[in-house]
PDB file of N, CA and C in Angstrom:
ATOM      1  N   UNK A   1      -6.801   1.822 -12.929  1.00  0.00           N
ATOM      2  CA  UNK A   1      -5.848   1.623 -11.861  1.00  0.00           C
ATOM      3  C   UNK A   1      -4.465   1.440 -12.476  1.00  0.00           C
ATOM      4  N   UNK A   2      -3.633   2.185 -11.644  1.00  0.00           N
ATOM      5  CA  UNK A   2      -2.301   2.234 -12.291  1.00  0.00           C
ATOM      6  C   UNK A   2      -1.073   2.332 -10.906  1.00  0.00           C
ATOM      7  N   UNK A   3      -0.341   1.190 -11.413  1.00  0.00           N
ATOM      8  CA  UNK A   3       0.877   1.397 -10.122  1.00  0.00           C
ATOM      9  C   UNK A   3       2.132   1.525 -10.928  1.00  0.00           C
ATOM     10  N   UNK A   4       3.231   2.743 -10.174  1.00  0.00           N
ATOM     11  CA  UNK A   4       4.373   2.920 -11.016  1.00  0.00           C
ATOM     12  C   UNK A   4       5.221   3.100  -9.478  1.00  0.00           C
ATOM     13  N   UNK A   5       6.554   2.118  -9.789  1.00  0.00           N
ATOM     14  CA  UNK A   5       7.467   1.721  -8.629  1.00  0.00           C
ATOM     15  C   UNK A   5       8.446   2.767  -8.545  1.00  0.00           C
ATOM     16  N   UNK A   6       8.837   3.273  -7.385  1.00  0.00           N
ATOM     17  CA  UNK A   6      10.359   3.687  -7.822  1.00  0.00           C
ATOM     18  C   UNK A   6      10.931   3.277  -6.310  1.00  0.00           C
ATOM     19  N   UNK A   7      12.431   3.206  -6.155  1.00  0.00           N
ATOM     20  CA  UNK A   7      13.002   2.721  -5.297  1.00  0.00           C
ATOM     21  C   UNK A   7      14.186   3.839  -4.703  1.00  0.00           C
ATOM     22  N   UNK A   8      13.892   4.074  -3.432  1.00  0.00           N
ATOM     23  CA  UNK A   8      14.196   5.296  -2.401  1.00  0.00           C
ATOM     24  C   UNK A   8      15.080   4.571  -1.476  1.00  0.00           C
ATOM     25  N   UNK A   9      16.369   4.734  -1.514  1.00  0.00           N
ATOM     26  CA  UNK A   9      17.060   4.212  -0.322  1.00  0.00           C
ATOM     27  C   UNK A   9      16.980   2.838  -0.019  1.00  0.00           C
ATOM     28  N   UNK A  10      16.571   2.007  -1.145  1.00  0.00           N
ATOM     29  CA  UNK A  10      16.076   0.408  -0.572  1.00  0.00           C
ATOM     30  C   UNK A  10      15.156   0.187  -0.502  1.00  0.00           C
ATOM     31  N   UNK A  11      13.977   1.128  -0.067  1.00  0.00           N
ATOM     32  CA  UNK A  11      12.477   1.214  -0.080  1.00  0.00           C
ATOM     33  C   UNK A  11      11.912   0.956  -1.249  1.00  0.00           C
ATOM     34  N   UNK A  12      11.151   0.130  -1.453  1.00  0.00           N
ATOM     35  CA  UNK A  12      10.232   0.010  -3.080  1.00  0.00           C
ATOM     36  C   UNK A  12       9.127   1.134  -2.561  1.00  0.00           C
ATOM     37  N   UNK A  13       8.757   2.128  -3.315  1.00  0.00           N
ATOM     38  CA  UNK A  13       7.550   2.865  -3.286  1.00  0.00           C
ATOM     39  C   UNK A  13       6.771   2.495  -4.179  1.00  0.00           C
ATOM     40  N   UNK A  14       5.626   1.855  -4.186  1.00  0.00           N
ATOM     41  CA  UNK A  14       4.721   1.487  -5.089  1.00  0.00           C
ATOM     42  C   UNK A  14       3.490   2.861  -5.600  1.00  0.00           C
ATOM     43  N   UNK A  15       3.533   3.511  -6.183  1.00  0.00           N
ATOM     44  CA  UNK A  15       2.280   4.283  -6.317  1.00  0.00           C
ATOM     45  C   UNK A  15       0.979   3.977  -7.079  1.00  0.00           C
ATOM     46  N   UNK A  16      -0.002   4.083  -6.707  1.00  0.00           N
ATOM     47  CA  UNK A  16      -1.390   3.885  -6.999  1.00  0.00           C
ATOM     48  C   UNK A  16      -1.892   4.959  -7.572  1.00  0.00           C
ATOM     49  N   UNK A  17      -2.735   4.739  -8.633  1.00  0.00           N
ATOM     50  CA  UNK A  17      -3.543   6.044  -9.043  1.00  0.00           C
ATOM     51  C   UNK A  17      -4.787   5.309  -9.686  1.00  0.00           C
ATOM     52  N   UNK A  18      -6.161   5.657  -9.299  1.00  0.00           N
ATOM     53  CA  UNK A  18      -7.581   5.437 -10.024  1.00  0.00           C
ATOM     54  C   UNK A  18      -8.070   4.689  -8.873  1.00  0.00           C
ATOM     55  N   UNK A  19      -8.438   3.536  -9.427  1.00  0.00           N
ATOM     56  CA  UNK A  19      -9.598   3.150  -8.917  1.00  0.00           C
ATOM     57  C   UNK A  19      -9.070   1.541  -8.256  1.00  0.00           C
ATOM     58  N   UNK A  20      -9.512   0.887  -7.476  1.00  0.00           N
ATOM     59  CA  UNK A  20      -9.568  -0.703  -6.732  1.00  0.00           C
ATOM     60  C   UNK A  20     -10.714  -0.898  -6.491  1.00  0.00           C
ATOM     61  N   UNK A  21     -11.417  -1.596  -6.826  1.00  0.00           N
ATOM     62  CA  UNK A  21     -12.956  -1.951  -6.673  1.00  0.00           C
ATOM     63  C   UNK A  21     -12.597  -3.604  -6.987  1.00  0.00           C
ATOM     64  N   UNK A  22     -13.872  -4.284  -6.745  1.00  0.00           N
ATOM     65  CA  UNK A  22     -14.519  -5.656  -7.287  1.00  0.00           C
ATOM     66  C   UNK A  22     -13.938  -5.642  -8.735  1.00  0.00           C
ATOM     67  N   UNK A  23     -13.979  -4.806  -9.388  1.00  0.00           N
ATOM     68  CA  UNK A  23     -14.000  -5.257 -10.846  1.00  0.00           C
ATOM     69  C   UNK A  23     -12.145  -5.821 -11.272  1.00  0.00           C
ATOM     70  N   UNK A  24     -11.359  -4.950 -10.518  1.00  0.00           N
ATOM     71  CA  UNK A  24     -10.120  -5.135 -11.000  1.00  0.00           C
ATOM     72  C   UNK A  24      -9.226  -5.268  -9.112  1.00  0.00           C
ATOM     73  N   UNK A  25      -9.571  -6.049  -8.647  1.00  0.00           N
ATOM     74  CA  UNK A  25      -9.363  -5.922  -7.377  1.00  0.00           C
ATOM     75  C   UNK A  25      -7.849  -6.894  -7.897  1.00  0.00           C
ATOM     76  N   UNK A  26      -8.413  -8.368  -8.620  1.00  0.00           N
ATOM     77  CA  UNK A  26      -7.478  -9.208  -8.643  1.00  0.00           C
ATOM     78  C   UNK A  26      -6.332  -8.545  -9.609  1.00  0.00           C
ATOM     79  N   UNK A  27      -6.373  -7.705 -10.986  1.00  0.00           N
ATOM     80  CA  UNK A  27      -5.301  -7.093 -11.406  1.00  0.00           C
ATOM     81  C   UNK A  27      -4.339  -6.227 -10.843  1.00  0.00           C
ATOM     82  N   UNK A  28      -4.916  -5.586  -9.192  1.00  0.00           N
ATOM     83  CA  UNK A  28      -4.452  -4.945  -8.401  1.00  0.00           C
ATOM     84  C   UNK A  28      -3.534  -5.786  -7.877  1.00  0.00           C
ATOM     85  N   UNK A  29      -3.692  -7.487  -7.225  1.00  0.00           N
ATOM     86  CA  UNK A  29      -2.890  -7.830  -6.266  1.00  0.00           C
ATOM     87  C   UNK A  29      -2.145  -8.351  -6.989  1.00  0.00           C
ATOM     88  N   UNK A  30      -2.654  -9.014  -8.620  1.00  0.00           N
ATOM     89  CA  UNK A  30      -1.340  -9.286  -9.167  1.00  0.00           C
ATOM     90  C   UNK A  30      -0.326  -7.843  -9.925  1.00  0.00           C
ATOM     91  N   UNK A  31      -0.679  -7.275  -9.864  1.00  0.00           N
ATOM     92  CA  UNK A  31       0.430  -5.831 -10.085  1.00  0.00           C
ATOM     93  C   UNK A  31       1.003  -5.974  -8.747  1.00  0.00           C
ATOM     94  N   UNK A  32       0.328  -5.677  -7.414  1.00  0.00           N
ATOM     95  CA  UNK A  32       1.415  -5.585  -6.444  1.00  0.00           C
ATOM     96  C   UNK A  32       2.381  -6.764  -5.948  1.00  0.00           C
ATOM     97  N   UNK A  33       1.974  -7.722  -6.789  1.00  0.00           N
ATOM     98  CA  UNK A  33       2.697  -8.701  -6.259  1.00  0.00           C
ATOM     99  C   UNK A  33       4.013  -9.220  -7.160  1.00  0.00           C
ATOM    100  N   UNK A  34       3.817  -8.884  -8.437  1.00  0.00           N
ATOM    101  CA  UNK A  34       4.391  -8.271  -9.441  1.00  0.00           C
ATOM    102  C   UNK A  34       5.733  -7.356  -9.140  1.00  0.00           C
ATOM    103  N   UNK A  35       5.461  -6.570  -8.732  1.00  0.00           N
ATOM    104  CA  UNK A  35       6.621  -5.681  -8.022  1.00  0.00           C
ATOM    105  C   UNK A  35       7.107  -5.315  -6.952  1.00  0.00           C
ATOM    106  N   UNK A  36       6.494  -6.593  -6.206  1.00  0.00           N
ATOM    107  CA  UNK A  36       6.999  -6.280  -4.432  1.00  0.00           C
ATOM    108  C   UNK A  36       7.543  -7.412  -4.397  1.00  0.00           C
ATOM    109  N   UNK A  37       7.786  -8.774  -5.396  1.00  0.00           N
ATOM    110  CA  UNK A  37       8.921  -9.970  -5.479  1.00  0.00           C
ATOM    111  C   UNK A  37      10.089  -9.549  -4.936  1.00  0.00           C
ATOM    112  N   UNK A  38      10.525  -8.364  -5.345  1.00  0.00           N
ATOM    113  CA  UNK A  38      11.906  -8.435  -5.259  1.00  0.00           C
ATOM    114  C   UNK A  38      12.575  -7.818  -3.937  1.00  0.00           C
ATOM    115  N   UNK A  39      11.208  -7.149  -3.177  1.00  0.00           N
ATOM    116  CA  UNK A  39      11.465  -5.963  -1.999  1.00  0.00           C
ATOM    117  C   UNK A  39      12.491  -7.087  -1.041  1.00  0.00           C
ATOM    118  N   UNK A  40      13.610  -5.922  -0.784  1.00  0.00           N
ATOM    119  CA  UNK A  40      14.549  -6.807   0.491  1.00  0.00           C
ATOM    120  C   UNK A  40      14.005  -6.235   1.568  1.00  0.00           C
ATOM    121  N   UNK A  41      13.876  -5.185   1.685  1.00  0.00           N
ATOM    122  CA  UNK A  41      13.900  -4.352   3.003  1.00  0.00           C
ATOM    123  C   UNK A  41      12.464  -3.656   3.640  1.00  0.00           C
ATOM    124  N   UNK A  42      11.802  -3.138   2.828  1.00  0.00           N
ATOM    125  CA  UNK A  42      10.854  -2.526   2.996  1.00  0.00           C
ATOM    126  C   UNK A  42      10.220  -1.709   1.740  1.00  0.00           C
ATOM    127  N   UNK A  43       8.448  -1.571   1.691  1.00  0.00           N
ATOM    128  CA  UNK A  43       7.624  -1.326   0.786  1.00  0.00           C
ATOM    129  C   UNK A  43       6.630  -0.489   1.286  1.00  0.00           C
ATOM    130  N   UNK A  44       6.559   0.490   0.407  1.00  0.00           N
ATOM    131  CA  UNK A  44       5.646   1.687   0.156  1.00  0.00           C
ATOM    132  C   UNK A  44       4.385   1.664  -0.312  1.00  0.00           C
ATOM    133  N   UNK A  45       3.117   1.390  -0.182  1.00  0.00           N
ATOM    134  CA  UNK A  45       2.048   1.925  -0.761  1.00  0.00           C
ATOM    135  C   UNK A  45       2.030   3.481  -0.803  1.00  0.00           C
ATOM    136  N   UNK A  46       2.033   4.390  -1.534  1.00  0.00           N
ATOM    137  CA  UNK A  46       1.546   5.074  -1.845  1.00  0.00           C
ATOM    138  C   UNK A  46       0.749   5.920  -2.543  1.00  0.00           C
ATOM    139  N   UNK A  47      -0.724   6.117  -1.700  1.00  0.00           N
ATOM    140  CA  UNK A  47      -2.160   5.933  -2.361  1.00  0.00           C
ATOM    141  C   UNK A  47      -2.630   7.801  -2.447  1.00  0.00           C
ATOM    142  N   UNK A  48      -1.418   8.542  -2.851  1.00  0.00           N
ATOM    143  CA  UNK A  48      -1.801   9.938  -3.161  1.00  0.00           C
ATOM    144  C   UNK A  48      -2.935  10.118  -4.335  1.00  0.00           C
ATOM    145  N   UNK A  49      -3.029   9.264  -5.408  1.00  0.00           N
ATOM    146  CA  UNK A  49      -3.623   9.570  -6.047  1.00  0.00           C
ATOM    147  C   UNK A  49      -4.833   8.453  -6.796  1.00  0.00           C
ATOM    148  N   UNK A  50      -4.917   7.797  -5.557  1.00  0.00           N
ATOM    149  CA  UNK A  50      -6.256   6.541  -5.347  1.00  0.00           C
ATOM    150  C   UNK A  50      -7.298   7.647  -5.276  1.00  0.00           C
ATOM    151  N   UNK A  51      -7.917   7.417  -6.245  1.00  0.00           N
ATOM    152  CA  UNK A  51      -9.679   7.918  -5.862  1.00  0.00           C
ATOM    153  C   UNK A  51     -10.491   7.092  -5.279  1.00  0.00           C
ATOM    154  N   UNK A  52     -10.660   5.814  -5.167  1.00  0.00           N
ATOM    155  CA  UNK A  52     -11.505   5.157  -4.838  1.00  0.00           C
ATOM    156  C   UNK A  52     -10.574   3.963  -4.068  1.00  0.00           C
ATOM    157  N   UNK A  53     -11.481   3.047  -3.377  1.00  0.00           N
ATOM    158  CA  UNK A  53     -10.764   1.708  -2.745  1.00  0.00           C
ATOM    159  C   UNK A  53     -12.354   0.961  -2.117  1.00  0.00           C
ATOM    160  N   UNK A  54     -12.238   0.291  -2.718  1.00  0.00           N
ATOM    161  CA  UNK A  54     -13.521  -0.970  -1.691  1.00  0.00           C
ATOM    162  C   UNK A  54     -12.983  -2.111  -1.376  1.00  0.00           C
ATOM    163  N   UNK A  55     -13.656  -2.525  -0.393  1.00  0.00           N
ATOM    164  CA  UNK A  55     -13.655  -4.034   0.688  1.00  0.00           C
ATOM    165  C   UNK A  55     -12.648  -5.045   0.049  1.00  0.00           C
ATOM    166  N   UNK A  56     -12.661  -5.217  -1.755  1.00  0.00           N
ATOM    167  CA  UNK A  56     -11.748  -6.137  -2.474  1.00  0.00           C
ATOM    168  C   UNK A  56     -10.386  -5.412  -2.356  1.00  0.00           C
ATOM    169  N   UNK A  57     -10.687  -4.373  -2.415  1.00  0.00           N
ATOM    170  CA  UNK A  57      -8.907  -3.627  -2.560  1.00  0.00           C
ATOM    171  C   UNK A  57      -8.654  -3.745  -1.239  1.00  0.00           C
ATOM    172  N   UNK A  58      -8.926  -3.561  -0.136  1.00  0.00           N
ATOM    173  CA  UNK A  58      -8.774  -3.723   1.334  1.00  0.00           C
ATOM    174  C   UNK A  58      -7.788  -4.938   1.092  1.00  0.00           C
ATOM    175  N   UNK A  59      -8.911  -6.229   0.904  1.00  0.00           N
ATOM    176  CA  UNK A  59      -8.371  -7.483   0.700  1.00  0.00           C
ATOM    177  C   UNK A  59      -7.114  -7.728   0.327  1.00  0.00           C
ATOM    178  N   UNK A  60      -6.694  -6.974  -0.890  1.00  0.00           N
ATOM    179  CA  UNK A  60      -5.608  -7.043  -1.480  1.00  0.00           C
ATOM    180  C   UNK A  60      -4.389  -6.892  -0.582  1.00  0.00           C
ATOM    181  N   UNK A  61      -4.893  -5.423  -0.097  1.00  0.00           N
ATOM    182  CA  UNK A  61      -3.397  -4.419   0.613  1.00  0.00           C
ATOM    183  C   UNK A  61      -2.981  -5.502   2.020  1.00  0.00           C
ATOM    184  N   UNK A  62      -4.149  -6.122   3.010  1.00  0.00           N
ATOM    185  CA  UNK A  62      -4.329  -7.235   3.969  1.00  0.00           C
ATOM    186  C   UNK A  62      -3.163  -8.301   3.359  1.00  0.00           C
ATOM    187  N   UNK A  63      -3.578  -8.818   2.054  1.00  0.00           N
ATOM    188  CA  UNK A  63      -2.758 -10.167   1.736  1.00  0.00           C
ATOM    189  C   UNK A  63      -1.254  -9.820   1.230  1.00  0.00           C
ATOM    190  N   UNK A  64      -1.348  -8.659   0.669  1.00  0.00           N
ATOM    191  CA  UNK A  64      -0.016  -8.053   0.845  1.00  0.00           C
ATOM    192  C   UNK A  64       0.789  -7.903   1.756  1.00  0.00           C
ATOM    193  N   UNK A  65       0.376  -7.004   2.821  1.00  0.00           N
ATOM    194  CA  UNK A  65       0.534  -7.022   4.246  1.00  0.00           C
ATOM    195  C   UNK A  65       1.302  -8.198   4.853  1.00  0.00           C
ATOM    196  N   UNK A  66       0.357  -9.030   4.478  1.00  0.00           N
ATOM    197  CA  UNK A  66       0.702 -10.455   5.473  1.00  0.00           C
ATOM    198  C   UNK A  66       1.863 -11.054   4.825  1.00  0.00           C
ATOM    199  N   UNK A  67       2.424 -11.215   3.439  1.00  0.00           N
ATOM    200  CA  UNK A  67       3.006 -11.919   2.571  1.00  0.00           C
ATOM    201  C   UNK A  67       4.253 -11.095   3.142  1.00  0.00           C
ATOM    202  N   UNK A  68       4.546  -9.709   2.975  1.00  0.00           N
ATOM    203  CA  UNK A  68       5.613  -9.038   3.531  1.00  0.00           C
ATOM    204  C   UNK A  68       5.559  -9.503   4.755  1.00  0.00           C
ATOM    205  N   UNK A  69       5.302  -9.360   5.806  1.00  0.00           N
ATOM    206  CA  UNK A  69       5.405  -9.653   7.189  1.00  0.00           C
ATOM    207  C   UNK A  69       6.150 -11.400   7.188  1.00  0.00           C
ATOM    208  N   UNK A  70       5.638 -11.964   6.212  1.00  0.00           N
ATOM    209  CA  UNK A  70       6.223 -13.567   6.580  1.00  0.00           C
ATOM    210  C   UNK A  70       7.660 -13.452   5.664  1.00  0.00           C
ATOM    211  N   UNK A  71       7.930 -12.447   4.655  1.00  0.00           N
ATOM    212  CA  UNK A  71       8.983 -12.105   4.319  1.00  0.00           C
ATOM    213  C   UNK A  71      10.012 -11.788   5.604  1.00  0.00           C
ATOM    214  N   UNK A  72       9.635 -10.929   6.291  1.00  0.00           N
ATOM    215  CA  UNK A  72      10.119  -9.578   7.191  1.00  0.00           C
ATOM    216  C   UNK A  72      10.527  -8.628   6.114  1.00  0.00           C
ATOM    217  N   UNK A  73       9.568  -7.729   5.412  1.00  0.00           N
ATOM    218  CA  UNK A  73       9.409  -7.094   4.797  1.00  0.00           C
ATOM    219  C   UNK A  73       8.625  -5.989   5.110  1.00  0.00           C
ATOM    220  N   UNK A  74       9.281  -4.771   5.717  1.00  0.00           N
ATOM    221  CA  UNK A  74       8.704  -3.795   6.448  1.00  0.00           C
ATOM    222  C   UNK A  74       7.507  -3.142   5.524  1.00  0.00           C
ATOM    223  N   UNK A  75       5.680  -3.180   5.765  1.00  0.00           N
ATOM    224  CA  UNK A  75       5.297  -2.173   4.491  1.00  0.00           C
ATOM    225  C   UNK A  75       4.582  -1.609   5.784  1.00  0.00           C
ATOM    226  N   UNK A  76       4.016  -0.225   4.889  1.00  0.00           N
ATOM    227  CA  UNK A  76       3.193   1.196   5.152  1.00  0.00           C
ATOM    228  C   UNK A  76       2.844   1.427   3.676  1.00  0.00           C
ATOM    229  N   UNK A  77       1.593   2.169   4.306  1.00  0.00           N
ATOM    230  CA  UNK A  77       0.753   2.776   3.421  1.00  0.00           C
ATOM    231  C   UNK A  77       0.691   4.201   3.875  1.00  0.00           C
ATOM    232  N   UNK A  78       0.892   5.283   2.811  1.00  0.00           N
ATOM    233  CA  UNK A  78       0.897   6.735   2.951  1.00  0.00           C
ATOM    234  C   UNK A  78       0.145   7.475   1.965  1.00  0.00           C
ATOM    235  N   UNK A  79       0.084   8.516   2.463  1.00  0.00           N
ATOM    236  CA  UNK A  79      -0.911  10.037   1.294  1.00  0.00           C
ATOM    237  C   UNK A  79      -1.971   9.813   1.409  1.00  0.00           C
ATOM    238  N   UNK A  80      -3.268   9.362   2.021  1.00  0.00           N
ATOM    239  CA  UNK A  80      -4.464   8.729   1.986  1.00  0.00           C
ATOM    240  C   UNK A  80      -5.017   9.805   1.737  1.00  0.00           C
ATOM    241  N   UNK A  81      -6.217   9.757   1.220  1.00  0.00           N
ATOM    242  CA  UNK A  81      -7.096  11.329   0.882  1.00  0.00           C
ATOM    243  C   UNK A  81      -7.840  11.068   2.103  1.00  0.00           C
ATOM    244  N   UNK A  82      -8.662  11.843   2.246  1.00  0.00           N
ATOM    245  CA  UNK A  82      -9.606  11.853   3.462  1.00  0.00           C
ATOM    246  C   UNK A  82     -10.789  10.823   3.524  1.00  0.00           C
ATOM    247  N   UNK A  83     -11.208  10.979   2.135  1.00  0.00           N
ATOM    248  CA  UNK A  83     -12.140   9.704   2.424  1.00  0.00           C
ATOM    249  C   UNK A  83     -11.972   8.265   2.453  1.00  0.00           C
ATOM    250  N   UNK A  84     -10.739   8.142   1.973  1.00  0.00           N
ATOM    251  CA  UNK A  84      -9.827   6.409   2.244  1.00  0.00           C
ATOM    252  C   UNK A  84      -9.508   6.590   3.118  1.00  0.00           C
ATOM    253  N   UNK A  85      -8.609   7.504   3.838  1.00  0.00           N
ATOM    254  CA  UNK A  85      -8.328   7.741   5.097  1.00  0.00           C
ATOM    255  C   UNK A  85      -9.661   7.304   5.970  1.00  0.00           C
ATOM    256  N   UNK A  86     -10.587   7.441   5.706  1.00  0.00           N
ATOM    257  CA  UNK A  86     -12.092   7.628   6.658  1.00  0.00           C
ATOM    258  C   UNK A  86     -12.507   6.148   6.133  1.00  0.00           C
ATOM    259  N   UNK A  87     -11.921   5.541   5.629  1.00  0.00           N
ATOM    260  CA  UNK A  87     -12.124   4.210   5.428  1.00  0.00           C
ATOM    261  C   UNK A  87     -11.501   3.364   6.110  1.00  0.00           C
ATOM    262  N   UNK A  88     -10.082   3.665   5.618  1.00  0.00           N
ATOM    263  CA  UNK A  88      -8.931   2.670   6.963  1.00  0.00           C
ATOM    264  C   UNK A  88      -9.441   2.836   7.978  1.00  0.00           C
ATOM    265  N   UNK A  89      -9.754   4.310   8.723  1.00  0.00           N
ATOM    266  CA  UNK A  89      -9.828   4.040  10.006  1.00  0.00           C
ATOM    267  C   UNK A  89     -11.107   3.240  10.821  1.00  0.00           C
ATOM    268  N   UNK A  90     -12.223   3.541  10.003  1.00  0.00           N
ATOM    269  CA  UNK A  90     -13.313   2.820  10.075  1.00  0.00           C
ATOM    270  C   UNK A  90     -13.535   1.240  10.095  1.00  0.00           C
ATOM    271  N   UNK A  91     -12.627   0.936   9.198  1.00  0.00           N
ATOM    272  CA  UNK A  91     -12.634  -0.354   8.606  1.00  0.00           C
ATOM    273  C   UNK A  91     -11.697  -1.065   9.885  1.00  0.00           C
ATOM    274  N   UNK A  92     -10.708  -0.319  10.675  1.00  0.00           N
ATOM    275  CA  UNK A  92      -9.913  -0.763  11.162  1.00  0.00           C
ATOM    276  C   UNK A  92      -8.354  -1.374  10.656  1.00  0.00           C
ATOM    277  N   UNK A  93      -8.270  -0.915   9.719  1.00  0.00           N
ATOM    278  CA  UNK A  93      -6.959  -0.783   8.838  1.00  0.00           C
ATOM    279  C   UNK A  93      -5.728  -0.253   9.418  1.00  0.00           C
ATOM    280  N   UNK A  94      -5.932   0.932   9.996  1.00  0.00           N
ATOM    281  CA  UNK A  94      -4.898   1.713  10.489  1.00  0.00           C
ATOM    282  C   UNK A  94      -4.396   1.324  11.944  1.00  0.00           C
ATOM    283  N   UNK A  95      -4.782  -0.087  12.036  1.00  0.00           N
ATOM    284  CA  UNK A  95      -4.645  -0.592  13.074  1.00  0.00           C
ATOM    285  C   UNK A  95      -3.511  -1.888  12.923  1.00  0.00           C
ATOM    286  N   UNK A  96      -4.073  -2.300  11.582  1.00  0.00           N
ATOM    287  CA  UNK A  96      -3.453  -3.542  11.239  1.00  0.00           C
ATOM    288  C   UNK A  96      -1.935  -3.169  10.350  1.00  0.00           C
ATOM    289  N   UNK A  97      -2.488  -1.852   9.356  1.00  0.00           N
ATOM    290  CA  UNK A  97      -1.523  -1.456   8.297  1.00  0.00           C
ATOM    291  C   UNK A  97      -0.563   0.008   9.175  1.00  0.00           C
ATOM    292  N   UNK A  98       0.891   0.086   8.570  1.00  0.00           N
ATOM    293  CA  UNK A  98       1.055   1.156   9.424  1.00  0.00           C
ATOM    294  C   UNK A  98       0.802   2.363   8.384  1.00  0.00           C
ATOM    295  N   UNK A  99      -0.176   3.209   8.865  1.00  0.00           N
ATOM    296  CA  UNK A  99      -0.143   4.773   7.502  1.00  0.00           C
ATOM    297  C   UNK A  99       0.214   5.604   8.300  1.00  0.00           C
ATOM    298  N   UNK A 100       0.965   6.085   7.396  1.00  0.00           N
ATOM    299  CA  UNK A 100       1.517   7.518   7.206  1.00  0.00           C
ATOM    300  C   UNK A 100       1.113   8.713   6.332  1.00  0.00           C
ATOM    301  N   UNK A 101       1.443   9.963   6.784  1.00  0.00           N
ATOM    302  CA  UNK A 101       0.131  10.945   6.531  1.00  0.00           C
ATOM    303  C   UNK A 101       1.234  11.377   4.856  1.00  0.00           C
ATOM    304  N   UNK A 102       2.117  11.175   4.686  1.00  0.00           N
ATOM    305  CA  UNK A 102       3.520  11.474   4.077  1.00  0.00           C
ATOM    306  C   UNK A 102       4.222  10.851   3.073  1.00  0.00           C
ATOM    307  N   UNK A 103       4.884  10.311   2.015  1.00  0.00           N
ATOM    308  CA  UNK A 103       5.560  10.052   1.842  1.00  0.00           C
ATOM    309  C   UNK A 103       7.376   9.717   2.734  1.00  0.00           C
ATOM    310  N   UNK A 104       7.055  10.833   3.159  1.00  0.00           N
ATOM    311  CA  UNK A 104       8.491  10.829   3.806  1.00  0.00           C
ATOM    312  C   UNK A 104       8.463  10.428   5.292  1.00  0.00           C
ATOM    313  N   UNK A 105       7.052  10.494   5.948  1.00  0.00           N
ATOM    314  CA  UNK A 105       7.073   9.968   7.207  1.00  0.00           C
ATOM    315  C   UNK A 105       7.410   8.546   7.128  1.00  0.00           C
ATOM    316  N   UNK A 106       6.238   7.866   5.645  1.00  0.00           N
ATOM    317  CA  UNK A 106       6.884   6.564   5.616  1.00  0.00           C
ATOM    318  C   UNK A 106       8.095   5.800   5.222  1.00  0.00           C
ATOM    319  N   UNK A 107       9.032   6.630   4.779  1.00  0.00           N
ATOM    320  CA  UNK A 107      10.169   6.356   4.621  1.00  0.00           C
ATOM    321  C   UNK A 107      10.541   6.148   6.166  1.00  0.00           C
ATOM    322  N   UNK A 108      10.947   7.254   6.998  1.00  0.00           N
ATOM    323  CA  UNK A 108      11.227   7.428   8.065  1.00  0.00           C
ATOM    324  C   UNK A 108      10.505   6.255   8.463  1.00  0.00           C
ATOM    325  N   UNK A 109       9.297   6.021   8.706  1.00  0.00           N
ATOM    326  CA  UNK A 109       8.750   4.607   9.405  1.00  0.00           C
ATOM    327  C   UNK A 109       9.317   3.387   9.099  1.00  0.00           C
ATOM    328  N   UNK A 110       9.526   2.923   8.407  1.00  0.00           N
ATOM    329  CA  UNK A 110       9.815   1.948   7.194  1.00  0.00           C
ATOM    330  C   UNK A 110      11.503   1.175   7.755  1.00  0.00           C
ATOM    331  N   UNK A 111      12.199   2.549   7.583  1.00  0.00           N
ATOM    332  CA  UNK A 111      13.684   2.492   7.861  1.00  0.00           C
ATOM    333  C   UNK A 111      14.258   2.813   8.754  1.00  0.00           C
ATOM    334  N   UNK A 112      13.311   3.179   9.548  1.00  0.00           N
ATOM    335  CA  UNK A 112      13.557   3.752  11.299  1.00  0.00           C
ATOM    336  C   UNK A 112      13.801   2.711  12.166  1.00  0.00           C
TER     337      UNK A 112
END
């Protein structure tokens, strides 16, 4: 698992690549938490190149979620592959989290 930040208009984009499971769930939330300290405005998950995500990584993106929100720290999650995609929606994620099919939709969401 690997996250690399870059910052779009004010937006922190966080990107994800590999894996979130049980095993490294907690190195996940301390990486994202790690680099979403500083977000003023609004934050990006973007999970284009997540292969995997289970119930602990859920957990994570949730406590993230919530930590921005008591900020007022606008986040979305975007790029989902189909089978995370088929997870959020299942799981009921895409209910709680806002995703976007895009990078750029979530910009537009984010800063809209």
């Amino acid at each position: 698992m690997q996250i690399d930040t870059v910052n779009e208009g004010g937006t922190l984009i966080a990107k994800t690549e590999g894996r979130v499971d049980g095993t490294n769930a907690r190195e996940f939330q301390e990486a994202l938490e790690g680099v979403i300290k500083d977000a003023d405005h609004s934050v990006i998950l973007d999970m284009e190149q997540l292969t995997y995500i289970s119930s602990a990584g859920l957990r994570v993106i949730l406590l993230i979620a919530k930590a921005l929100e008591r900020q007022d720290v606008k986040f979305g999650v975007c790029s989902l592959s189909d089978p995370i995609r088929e997870i959020f929606d299942i799981s009921g994620f895409d209910k709680v989290v806002n995703v976007s099919g895009s990078q750029s939709e979530a910009l537009s969401a984010v800063q809209g």
